[in-house]
Protein backbone atom coordinates (compact mmCIF):
# COMPACT_ATOMS: atom_id res chain seq x y z
CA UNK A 1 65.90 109.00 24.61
CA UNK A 2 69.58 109.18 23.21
CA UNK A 3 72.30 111.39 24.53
CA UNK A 4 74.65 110.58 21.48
CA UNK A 5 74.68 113.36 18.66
CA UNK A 6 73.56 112.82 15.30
CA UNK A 7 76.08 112.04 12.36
CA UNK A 8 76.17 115.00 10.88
CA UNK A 9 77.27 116.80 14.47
CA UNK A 10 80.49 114.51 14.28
CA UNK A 11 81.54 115.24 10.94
CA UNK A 12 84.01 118.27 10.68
CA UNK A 13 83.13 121.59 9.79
CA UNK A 14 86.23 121.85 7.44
CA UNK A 15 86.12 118.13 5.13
CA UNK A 16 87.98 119.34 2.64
CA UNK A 17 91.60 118.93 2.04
CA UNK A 18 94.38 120.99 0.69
CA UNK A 19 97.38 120.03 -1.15
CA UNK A 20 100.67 122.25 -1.12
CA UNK A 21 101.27 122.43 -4.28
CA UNK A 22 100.45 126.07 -4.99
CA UNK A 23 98.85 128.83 -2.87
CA UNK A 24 96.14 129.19 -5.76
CA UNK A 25 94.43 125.50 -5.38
CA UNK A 26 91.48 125.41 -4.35
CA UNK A 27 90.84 123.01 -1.31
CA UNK A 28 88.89 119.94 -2.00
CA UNK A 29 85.67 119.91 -0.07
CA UNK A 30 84.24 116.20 0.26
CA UNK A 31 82.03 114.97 3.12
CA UNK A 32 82.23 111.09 4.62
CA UNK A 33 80.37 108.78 2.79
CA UNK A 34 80.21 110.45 -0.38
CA UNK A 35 79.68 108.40 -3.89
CA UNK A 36 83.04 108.00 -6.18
CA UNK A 37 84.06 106.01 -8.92
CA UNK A 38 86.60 103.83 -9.23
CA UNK A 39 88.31 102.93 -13.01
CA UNK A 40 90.02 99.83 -13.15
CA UNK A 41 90.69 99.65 -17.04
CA UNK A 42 87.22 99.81 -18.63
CA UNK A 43 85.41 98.93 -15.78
CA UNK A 44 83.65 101.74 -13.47
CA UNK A 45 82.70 100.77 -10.58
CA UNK A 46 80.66 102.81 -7.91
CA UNK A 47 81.92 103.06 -4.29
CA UNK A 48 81.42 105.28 -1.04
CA UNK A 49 84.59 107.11 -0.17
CA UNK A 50 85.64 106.81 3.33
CA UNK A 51 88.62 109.27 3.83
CA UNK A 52 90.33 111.79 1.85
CA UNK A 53 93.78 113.30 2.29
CA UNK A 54 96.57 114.28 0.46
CA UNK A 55 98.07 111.22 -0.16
CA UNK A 56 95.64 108.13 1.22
CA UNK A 57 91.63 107.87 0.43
CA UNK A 58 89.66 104.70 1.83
CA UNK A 59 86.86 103.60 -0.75
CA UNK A 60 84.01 101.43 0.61
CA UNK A 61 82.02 99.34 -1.19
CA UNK A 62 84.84 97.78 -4.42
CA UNK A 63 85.09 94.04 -4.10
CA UNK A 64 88.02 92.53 -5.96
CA UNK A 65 90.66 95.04 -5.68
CA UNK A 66 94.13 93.33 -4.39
CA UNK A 67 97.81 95.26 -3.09
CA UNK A 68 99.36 96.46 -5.71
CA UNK A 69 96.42 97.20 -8.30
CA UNK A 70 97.18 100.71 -9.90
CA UNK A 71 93.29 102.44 -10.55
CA UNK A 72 92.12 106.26 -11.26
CA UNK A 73 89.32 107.48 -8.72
CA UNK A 74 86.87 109.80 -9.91
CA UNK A 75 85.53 112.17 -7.37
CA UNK A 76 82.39 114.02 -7.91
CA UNK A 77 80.57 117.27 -6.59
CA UNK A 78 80.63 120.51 -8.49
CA UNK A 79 83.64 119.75 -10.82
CA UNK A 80 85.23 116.07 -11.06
CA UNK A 81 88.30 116.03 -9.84
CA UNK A 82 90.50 112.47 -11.16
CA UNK A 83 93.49 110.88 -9.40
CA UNK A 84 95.86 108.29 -10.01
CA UNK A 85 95.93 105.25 -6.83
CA UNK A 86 97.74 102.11 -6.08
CA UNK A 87 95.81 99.86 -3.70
CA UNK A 88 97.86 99.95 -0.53
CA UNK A 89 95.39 97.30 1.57
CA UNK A 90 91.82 96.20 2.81
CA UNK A 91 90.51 97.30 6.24
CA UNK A 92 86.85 97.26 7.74
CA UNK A 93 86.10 100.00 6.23
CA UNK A 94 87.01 99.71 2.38
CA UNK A 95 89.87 99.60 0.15
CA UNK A 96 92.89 102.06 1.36
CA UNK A 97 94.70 103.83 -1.56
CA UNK A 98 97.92 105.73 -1.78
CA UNK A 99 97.76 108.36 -4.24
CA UNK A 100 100.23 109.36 -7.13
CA UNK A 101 98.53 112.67 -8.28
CA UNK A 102 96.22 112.78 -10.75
CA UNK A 103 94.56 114.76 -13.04
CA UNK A 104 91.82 118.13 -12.00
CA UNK A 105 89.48 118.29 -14.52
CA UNK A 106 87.99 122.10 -13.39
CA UNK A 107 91.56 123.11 -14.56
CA UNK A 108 92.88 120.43 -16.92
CA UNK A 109 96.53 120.68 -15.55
CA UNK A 110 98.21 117.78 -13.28
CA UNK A 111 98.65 117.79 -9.78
């Protein structure tokens, strides 16, 4: 018998994240370990994304991605939500981004 809790106990109740932009966004709402695309040129390829904030994201599961490399990840759930990334660094978990804003496709305007 275990005593540790189960993943979804250690997850936050509140994943999503806001950004203070306007008072009228609506907060983005994605769980750990949630499938995303990444678009480097004309290739999409599928990853697991990590973390979500503001301004960093970690993407698991992108080989091939150096510092520096500029990229649009795709985000999917109810509505697909795009924004532009540079490639900041590797770690353990995945490829960390910085992003530069991006494009919300439930509204069409940029963020």
């Amino acid at each position: 018998m275990t005593t540790l809790p189960s993943l979804a106990a250690l997850r936050p109740a509140a994943a999503g994240i806001s950004t203070a932009t306007a008072a009228t966004d609506r907060p983005l709402a994605y769980a750990f370990d949630e499938t995303c695309s990444i678009l480097v040129g004309w290739q999409r390829r599928d990853g697991v994304l990590r973390m979500l904030s503001p301004t960093r994201a970690v993407v698991g599961g992108v080989a091939g991605l150096r510092a520096g490399d500029s990229l649009r990840l795709v985000l999917y759930r109810d509505e697909v939500v795009v924004r532009d990334c540079r490639v900041t660094g590797t770690t353990l978990q995945g490829v960390e981004l910085s992003t530069m804003g991006g494009v919300d496709a439930r509204e069409g305007a940029l963020q």
